[in-house]
N, C-alpha and C. Protein backbone atom coordinates (compact mmCIF):
# COMPACT_ATOMS: atom_id res chain seq x y z
N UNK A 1 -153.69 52.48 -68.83
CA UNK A 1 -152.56 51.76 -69.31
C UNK A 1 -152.41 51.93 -70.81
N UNK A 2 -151.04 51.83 -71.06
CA UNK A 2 -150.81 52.08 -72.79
C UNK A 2 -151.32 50.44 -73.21
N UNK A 3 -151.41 50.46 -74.69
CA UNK A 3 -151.55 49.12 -75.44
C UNK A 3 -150.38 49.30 -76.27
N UNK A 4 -149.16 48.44 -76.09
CA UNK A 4 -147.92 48.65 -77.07
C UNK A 4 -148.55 47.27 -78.02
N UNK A 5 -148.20 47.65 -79.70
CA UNK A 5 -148.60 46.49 -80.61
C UNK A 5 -147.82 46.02 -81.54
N UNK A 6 -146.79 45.19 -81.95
CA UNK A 6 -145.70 45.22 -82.47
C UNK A 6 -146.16 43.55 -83.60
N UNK A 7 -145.63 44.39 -84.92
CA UNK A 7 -145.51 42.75 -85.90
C UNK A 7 -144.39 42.67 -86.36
N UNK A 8 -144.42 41.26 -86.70
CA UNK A 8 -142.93 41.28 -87.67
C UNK A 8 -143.61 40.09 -88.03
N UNK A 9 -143.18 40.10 -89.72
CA UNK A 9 -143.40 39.55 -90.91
C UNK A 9 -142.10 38.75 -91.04
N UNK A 10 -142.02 37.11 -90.94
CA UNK A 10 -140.84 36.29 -91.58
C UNK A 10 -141.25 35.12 -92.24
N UNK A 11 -140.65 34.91 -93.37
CA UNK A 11 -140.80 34.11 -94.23
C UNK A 11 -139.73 33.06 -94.23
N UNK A 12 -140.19 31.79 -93.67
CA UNK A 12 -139.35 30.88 -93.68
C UNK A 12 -139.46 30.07 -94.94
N UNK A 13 -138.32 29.28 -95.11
CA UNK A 13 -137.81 28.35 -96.14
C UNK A 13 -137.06 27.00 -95.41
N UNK A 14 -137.76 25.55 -95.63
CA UNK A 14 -137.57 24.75 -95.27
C UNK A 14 -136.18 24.58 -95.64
N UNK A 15 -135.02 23.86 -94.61
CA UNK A 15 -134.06 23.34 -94.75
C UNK A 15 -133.62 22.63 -96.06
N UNK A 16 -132.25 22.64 -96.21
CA UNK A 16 -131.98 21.07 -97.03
C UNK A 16 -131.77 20.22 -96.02
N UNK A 17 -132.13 19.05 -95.95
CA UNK A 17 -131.97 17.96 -95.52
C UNK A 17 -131.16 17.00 -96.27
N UNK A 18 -129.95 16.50 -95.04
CA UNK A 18 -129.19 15.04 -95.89
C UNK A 18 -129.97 14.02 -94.71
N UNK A 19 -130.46 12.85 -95.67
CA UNK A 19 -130.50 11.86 -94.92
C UNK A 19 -129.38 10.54 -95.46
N UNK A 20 -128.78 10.18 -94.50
CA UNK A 20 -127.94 9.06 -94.46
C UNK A 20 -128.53 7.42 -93.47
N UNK A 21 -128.42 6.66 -94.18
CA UNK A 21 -128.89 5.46 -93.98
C UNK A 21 -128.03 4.73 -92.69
N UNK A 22 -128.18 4.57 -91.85
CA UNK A 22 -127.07 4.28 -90.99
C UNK A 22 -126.82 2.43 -90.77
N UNK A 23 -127.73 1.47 -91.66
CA UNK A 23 -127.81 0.20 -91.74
C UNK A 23 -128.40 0.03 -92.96
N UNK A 24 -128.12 -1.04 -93.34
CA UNK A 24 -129.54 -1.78 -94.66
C UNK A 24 -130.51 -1.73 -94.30
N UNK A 25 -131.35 -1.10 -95.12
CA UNK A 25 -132.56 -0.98 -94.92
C UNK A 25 -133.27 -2.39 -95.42
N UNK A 26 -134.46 -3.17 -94.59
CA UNK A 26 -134.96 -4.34 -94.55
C UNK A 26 -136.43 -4.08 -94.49
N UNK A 27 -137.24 -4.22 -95.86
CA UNK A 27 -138.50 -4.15 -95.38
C UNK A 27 -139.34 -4.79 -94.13
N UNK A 28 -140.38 -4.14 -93.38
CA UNK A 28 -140.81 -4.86 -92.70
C UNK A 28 -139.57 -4.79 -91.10
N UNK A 29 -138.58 -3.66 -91.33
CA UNK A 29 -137.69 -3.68 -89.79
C UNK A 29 -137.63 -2.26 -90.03
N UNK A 30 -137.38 -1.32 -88.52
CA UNK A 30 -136.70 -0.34 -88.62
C UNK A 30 -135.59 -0.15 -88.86
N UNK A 31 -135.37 1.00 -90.08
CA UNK A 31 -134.14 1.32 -90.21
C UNK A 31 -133.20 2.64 -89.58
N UNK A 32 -132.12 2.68 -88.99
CA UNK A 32 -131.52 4.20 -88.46
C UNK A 32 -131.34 5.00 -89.67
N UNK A 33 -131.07 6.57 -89.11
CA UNK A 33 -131.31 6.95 -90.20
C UNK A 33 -130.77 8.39 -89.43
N UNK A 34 -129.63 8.98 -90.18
CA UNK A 34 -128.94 9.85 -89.33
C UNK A 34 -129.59 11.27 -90.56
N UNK A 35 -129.63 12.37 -89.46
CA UNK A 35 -130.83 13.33 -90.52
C UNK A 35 -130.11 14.90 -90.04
N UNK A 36 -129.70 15.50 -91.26
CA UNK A 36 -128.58 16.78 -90.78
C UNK A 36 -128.71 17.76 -91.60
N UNK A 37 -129.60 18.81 -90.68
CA UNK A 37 -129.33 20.19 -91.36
C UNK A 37 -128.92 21.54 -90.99
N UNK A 38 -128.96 22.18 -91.34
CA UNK A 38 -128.67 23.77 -90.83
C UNK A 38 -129.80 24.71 -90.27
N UNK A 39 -129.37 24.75 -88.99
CA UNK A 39 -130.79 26.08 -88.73
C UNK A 39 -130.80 27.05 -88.80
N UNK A 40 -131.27 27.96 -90.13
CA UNK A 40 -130.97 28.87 -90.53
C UNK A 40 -131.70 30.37 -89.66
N UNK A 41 -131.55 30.04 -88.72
CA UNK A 41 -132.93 31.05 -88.11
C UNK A 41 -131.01 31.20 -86.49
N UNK A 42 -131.38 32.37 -86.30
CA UNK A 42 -129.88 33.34 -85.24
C UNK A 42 -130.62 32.55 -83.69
N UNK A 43 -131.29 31.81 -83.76
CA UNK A 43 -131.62 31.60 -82.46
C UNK A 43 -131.69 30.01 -82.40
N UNK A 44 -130.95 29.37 -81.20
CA UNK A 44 -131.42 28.32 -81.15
C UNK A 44 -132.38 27.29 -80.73
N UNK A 45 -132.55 26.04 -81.62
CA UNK A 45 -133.78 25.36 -81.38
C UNK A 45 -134.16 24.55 -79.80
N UNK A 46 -135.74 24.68 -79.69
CA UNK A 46 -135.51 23.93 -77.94
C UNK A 46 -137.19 23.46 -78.45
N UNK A 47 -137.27 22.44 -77.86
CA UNK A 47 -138.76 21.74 -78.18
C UNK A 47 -138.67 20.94 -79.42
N UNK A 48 -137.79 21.53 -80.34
CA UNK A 48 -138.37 20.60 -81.77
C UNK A 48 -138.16 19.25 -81.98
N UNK A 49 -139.29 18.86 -82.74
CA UNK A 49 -139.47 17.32 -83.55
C UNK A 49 -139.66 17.45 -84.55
N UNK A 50 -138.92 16.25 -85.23
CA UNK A 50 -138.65 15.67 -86.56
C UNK A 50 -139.69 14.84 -86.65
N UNK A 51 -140.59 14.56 -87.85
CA UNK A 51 -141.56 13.95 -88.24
C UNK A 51 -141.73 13.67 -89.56
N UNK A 52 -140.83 11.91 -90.36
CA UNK A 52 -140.87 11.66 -91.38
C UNK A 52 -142.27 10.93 -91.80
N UNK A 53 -142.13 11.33 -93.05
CA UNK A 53 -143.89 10.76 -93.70
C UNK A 53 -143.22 10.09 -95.12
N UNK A 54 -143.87 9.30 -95.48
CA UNK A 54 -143.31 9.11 -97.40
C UNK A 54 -143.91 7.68 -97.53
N UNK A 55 -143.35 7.06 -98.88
CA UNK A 55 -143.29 5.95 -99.35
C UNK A 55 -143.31 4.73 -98.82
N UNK A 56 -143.39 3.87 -98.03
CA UNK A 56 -142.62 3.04 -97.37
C UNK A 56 -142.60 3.58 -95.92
N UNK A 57 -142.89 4.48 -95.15
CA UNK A 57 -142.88 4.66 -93.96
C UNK A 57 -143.97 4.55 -93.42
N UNK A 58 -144.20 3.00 -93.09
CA UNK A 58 -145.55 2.39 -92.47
C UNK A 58 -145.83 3.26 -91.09
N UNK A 59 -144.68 3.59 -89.89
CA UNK A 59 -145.78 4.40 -88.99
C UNK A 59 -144.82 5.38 -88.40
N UNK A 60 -145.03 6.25 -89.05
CA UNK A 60 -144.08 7.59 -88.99
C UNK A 60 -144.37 8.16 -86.93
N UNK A 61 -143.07 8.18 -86.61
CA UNK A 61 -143.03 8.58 -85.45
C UNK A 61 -142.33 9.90 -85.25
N UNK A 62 -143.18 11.16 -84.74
CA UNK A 62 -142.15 11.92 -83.93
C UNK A 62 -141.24 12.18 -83.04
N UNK A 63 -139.53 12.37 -83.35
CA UNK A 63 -138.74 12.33 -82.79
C UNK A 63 -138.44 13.72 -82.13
N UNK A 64 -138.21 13.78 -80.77
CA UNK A 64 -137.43 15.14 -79.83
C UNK A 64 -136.09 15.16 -80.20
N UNK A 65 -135.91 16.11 -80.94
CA UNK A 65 -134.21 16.27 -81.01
C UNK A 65 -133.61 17.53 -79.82
């Protein structure tokens, strides 16, 4: 049998991200939070999650978009 061996080299660059607040934010409650970017990659996305971390984000959950 042949061994076919093929690479390809891509260099990704994280999105811009807008985040928009979709209520007052209330310490101590969840807040909505509408989150919009461009996928710069010719193929579209299937499986992915969003996973915020920061300041103030007592227990960061991954979301299935």
């Amino acid at each position: 049998g042949q061994v076919v061996a093929k690479e390809l080299r891509v260099r990704l660059h994280a999105p811009e991200l807008t985040l928009t607040l979709l209520a007052p934010a209330v310490v101590g409650q969840e807040t909505p939070v509408q989150v919009v970017f461009q996928n710069p990659l010719p193929e579209t996305l299937s499986g992915a999650t969003l996973c915020m971390e920061g300041a103030g984000v007592s227990c960061p959950k991954p979301l299935r978009m």
